[in-house]
Protein backbone atom coordinates (compact mmCIF):
# COMPACT_ATOMS: atom_id res chain seq x y z
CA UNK A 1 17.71 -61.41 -64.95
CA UNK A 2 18.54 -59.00 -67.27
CA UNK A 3 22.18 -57.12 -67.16
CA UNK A 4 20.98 -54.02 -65.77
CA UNK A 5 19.56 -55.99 -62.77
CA UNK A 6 22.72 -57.82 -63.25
CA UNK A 7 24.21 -54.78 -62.35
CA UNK A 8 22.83 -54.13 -58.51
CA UNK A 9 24.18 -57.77 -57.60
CA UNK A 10 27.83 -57.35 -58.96
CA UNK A 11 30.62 -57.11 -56.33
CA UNK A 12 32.17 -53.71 -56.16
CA UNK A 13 35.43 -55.06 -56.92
CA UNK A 14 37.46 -54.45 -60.04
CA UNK A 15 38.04 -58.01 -61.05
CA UNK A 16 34.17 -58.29 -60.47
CA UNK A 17 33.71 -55.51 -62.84
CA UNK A 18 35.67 -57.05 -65.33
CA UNK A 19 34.26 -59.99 -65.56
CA UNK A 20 30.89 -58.03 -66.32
CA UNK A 21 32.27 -56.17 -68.54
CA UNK A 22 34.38 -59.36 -70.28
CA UNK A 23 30.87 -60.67 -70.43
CA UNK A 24 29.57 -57.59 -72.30
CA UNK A 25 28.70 -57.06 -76.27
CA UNK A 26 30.86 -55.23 -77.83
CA UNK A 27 29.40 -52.13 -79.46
CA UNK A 28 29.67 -50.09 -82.81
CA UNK A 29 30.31 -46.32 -83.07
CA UNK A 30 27.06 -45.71 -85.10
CA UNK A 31 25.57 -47.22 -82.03
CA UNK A 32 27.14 -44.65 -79.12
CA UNK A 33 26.13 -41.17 -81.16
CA UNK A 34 24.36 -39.08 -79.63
CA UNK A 35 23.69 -37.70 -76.01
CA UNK A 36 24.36 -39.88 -72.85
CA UNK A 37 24.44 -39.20 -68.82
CA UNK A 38 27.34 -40.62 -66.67
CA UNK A 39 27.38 -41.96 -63.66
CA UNK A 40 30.17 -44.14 -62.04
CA UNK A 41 30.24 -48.01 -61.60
CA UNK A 42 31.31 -48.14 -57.94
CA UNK A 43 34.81 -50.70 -57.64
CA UNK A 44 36.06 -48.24 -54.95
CA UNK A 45 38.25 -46.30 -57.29
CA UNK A 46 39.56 -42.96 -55.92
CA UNK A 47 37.12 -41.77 -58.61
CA UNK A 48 34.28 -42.97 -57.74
CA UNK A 49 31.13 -40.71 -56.98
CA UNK A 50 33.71 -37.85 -57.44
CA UNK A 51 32.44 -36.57 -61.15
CA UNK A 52 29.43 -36.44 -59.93
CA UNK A 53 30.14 -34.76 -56.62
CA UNK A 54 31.33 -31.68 -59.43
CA UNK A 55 27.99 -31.87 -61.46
CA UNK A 56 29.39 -33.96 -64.33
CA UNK A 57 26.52 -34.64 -66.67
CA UNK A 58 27.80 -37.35 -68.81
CA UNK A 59 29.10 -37.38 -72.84
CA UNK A 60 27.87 -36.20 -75.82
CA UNK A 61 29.31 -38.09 -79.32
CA UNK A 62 27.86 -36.57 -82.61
CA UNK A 63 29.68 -38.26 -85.26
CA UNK A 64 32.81 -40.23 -85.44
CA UNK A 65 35.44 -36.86 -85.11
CA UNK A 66 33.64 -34.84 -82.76
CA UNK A 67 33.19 -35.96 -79.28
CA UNK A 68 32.61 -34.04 -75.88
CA UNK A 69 33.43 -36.49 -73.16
CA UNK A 70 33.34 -34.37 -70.27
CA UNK A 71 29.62 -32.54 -70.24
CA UNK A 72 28.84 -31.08 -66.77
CA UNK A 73 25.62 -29.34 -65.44
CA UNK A 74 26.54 -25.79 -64.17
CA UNK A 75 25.29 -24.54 -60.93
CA UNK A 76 21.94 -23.13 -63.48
CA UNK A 77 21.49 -26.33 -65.02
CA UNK A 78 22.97 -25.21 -68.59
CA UNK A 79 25.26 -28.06 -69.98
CA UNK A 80 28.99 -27.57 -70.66
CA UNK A 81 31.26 -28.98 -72.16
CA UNK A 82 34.88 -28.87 -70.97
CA UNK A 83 38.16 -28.84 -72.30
CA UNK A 84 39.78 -32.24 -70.58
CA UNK A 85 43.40 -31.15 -71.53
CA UNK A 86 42.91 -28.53 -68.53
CA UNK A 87 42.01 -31.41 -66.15
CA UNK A 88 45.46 -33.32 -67.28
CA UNK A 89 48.05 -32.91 -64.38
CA UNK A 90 45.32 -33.43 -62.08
CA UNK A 91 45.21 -36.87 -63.06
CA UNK A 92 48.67 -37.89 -62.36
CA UNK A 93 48.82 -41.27 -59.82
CA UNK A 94 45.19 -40.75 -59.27
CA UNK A 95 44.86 -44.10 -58.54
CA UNK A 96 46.98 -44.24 -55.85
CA UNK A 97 45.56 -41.33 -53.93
CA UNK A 98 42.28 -41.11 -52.44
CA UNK A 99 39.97 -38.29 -54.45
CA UNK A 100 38.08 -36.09 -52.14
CA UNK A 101 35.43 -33.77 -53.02
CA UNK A 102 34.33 -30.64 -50.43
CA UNK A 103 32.39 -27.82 -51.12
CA UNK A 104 34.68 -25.20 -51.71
CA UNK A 105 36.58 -27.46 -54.13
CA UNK A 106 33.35 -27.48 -55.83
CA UNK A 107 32.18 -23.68 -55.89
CA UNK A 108 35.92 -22.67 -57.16
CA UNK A 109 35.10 -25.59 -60.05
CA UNK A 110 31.54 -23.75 -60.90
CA UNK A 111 33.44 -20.56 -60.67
CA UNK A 112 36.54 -21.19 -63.21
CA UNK A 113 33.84 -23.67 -65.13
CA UNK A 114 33.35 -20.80 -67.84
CA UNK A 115 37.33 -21.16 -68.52
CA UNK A 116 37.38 -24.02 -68.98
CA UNK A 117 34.45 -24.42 -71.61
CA UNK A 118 34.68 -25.55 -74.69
CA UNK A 119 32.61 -25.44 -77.97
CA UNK A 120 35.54 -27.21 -80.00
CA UNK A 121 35.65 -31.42 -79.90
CA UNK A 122 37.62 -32.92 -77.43
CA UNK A 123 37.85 -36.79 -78.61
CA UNK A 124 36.84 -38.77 -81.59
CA UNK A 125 35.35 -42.58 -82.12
CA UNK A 126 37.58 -45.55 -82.85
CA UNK A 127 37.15 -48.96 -83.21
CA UNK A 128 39.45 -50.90 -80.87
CA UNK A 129 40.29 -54.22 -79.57
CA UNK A 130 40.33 -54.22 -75.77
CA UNK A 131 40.19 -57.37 -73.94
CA UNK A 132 40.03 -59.65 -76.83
CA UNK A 133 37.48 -57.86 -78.14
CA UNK A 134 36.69 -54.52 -80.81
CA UNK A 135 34.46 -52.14 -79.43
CA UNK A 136 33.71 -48.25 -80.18
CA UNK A 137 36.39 -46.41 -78.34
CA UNK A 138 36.69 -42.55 -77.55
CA UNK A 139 40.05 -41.32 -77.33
CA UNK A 140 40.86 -38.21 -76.02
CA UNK A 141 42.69 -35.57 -78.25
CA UNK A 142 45.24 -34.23 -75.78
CA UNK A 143 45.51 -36.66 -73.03
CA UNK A 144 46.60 -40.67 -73.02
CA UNK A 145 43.13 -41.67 -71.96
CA UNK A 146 40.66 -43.99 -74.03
CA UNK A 147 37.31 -44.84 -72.58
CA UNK A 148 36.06 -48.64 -73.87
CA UNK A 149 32.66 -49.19 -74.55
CA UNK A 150 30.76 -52.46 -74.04
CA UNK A 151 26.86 -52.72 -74.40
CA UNK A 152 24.62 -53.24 -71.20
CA UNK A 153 21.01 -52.90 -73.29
CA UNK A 154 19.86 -50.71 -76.12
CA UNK A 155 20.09 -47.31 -74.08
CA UNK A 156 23.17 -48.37 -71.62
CA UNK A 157 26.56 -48.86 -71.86
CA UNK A 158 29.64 -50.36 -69.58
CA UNK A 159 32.75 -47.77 -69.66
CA UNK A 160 36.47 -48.44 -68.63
CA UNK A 161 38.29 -45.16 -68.42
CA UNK A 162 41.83 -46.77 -69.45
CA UNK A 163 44.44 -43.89 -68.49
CA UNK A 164 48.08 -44.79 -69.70
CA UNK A 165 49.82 -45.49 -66.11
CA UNK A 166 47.02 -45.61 -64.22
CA UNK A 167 46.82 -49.53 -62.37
CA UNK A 168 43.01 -49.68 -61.49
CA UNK A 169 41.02 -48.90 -64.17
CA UNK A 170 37.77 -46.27 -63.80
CA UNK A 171 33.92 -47.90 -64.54
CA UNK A 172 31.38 -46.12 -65.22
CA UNK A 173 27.89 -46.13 -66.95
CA UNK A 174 26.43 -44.46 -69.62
CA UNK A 175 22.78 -43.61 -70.39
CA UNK A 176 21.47 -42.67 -73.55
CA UNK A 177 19.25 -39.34 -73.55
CA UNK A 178 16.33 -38.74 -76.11
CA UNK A 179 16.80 -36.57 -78.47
């Protein structure tokens, strides 16, 4: 069994999901450029499902100092990138409170979307050690977030969204795009 069939008989806990991702390669920047879609790793995080409930695409890394880690699809299908330092006080204790998406949270998103937008680099590449072991890292410019990388097969990767403060960490997947 490979580890992406690995991944449809993993428990949806988070100690599950850590052993997985214990159990993962670590990977090298040069390996995570380029374009890749998101989608969480359920381990019934308040966050789970709720990116994508608000059209988030996934994360787009071209070279070690310029990262866009929050890409979402607008309501035309056009890809933005947006500025995550808006998205900041949001994320105060938000694993302690359940995350719920509606659909009028989600049209006023699509509607401020364009202020929130971003040409500039929000996040750079870093090697770091993370559960005994070094791994390409983005970490966020303006907010106390790094997102660990660990290798699931040439075009996949395992992510931990590790938010200073925050007790349960976030999973998620990324998939890498052609070019």
């Amino acid at each position: 069994m490979n580890v992406i069939e690995k991944l449809n008989t993993v428990g949806k806990t988070t100690e599950e999901a850590f052993a997985l991702f214990d159990s993962l390669e670590p990977v090298e920047i040069s390996f995570i450029i380029g374009n890749w879609k998101g989608e969480s790793f359920p381990t019934n995080h308040p966050l789970d499902g709720v990116l994508e409930a608000y059209r988030w695409y996934g994360k787009r890394f071209e070279s070690e100092e310029e990262v866009h880690p929050l890409v979402f699809s607008t309501l035309n299908n056009k890809l933005v990138s947006l500025n995550p330092a808006f998205m900041g006080p949001s994320l105060n204790g938000i694993d302690r409170k359940p995350v719920r998406s509606n659909p009028f949270m989600e049209k006023l998103f699509h509607t401020i979307m364009p202020l929130l937008a971003t040409s500039d680099s929000s996040a750079r590449l870093r090697m770091t050690e993370y559960r005994g072991k070094s791994s390409a890292t983005m970490i966020y410019d303006k907010l106390p977030i790094n997102d660990v990388f660990r290798k699931l097969d040439d075009n996949a990767v395992l992510g931990i969204m590790d938010l200073k403060g925050m007790k349960t960490p976030f999973f998620f997947i990324l998939r890498r795009l052609g070019e």
